[in-house]
N, C-alpha and C. Protein backbone atom coordinates (compact mmCIF):
# COMPACT_ATOMS: atom_id res chain seq x y z
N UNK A 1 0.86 -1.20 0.00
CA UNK A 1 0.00 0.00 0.00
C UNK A 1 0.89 1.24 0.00
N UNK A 2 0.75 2.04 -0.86
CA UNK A 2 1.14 3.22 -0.95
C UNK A 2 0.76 4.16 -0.17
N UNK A 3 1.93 4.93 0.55
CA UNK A 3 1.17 5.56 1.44
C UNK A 3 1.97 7.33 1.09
N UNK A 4 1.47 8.42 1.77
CA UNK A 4 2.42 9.75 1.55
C UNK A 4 3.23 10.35 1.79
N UNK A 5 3.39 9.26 3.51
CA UNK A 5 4.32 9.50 4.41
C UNK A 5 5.05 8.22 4.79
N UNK A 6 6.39 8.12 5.45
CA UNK A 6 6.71 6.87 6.33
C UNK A 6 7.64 7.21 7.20
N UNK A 7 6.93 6.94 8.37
CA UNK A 7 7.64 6.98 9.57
C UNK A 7 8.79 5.92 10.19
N UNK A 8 9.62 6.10 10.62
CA UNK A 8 10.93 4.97 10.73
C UNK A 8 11.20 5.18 12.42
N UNK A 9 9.96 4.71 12.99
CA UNK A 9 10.27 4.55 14.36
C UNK A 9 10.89 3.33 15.20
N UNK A 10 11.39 2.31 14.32
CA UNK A 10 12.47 1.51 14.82
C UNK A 10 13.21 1.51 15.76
N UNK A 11 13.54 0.88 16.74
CA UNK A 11 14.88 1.08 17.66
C UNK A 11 14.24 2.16 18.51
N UNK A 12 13.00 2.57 18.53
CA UNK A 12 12.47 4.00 19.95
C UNK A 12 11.31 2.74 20.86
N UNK A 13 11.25 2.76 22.18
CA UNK A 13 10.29 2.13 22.87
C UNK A 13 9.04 2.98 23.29
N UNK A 14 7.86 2.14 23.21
CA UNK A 14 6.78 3.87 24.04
C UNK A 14 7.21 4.36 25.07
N UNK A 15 6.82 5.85 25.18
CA UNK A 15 5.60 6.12 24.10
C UNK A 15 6.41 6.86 22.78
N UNK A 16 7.48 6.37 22.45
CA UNK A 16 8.00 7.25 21.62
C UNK A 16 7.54 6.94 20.20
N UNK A 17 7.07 5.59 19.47
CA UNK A 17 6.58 5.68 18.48
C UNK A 17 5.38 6.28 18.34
N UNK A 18 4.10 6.67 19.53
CA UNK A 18 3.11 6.95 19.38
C UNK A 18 3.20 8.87 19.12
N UNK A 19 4.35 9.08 19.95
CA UNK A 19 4.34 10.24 19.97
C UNK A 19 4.70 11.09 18.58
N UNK A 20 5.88 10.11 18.09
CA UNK A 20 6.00 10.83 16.54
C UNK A 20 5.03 10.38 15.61
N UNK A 21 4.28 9.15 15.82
CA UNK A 21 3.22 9.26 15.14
C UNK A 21 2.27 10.29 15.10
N UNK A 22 1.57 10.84 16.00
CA UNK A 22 1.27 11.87 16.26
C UNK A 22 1.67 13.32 15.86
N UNK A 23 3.53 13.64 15.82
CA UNK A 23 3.35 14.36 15.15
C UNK A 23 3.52 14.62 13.70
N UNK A 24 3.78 13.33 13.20
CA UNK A 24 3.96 13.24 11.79
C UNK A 24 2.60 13.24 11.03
N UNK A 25 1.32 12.82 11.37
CA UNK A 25 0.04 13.08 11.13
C UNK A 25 -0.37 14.66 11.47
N UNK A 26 0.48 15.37 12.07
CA UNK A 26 0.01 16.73 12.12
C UNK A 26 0.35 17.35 10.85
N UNK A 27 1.41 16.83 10.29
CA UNK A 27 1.88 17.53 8.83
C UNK A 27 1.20 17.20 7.48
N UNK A 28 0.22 16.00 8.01
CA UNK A 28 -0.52 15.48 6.45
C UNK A 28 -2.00 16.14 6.84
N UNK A 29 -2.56 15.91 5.73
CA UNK A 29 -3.67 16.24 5.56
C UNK A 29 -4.79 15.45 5.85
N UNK A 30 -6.45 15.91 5.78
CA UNK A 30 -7.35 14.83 6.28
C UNK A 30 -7.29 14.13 4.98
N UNK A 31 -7.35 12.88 5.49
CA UNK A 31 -7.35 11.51 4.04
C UNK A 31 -6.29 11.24 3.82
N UNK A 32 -4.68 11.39 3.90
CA UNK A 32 -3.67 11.51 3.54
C UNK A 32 -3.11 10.08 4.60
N UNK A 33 -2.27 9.47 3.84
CA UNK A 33 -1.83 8.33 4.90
C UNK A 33 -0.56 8.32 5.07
N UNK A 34 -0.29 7.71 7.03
CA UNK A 34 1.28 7.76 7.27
C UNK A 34 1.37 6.01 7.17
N UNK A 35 2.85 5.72 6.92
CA UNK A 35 2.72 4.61 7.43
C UNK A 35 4.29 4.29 8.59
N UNK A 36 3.82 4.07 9.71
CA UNK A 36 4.87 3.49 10.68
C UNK A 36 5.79 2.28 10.88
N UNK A 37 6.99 2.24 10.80
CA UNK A 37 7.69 1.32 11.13
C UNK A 37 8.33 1.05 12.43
N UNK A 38 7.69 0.11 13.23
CA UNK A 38 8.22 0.09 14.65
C UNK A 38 9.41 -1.17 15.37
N UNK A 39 9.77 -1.71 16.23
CA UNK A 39 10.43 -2.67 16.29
C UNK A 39 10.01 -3.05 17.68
N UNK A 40 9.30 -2.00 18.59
CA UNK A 40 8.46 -2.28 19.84
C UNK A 40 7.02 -2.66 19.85
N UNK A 41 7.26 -4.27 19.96
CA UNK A 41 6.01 -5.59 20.47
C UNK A 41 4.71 -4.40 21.17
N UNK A 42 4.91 -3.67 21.65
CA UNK A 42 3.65 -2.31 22.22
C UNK A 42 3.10 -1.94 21.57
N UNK A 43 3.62 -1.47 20.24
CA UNK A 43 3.14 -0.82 19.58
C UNK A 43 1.69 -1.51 18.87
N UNK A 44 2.05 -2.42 18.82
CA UNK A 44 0.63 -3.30 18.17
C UNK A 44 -0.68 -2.47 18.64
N UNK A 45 -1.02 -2.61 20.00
CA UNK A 45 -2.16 -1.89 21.11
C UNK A 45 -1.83 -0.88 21.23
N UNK A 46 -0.42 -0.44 20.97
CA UNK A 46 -0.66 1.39 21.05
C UNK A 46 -1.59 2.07 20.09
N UNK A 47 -0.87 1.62 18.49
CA UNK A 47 -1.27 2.15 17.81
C UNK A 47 -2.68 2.09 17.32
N UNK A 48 -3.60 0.91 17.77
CA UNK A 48 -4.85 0.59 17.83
C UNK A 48 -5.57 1.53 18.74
N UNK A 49 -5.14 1.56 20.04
CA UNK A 49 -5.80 3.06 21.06
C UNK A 49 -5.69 4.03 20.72
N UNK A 50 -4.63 4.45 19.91
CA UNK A 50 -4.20 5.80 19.35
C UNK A 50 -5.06 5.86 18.51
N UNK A 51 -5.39 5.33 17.59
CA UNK A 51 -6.41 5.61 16.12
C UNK A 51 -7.70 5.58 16.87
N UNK A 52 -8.04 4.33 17.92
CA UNK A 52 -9.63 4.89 18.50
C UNK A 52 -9.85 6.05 19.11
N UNK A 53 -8.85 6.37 20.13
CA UNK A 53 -9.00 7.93 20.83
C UNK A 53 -8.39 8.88 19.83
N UNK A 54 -8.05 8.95 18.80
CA UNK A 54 -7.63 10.25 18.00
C UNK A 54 -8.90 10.31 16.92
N UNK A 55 -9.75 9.14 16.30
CA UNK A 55 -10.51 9.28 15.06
C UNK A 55 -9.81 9.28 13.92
N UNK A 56 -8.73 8.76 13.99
CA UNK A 56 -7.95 8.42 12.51
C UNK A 56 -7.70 6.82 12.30
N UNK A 57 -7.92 6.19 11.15
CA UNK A 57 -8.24 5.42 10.87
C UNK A 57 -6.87 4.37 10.92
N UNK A 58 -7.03 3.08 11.57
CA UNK A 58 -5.80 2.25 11.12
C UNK A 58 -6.25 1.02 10.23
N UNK A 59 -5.75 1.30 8.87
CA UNK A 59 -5.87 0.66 7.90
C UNK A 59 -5.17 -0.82 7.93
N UNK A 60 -3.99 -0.49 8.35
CA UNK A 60 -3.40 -1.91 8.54
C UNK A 60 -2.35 -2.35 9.39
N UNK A 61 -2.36 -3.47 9.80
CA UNK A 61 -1.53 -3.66 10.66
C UNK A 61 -1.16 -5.10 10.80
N UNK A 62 0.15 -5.22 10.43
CA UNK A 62 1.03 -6.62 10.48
C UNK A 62 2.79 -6.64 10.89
N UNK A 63 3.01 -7.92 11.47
CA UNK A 63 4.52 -8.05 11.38
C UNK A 63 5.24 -8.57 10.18
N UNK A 64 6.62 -7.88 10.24
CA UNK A 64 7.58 -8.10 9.13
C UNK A 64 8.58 -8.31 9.34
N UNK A 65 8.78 -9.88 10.09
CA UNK A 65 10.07 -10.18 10.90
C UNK A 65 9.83 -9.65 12.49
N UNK A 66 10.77 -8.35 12.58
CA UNK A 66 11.07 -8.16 13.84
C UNK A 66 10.19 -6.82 13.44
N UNK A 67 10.13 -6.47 12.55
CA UNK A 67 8.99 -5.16 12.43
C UNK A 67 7.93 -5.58 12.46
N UNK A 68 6.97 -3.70 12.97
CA UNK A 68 5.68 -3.91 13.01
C UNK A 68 5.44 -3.06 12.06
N UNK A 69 4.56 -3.19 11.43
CA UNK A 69 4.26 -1.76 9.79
C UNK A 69 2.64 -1.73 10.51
N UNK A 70 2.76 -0.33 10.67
CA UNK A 70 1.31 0.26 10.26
C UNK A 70 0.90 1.04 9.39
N UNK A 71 -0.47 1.17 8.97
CA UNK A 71 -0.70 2.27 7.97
C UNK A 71 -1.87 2.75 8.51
N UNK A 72 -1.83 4.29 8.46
CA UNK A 72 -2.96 4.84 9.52
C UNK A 72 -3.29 6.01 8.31
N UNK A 73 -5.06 6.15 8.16
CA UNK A 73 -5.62 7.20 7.45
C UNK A 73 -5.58 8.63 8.33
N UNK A 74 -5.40 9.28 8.00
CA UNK A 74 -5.93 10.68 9.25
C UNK A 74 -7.11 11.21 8.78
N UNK A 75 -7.66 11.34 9.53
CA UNK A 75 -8.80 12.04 10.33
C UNK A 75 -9.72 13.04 9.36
């Protein structure tokens, strides 16, 4: 999936991927998609609470090895 953005939060533990997620969705637009790369097992349920309490959409979410890839719509 093609996305507009990609975030390379690898190698950070929470809340630090949630947090640059957060502000890297401040720079896109509504409809515009980021997608995250994490390497912290947390992030799975972070980023799932984050999209319910923010109203931005998480499109997808799987592991890739030792990564986690998300792809989140904004708001």
């Amino acid at each position: 999936m093609q996305s507009n953005q990609t975030l390379d939060a690898r190698g950070l533990n929470c809340p630090l991927p949630i947090l640059r997620t957060k502000k890297s969705l401040s720079s896109l637009q509504s409809g515009e998609t980021l997608k995250v790369v994490s390497t912290d097992p947390g992030s799975l349920k972070d980023m799932a609470s984050f999209c319910a309490q923010t109203g931005n959409t998480l499109l997808s979410s799987q592991q890739a090895g030792s990564d986690y890839e998300f792809v989140i719509r904004k708001a």
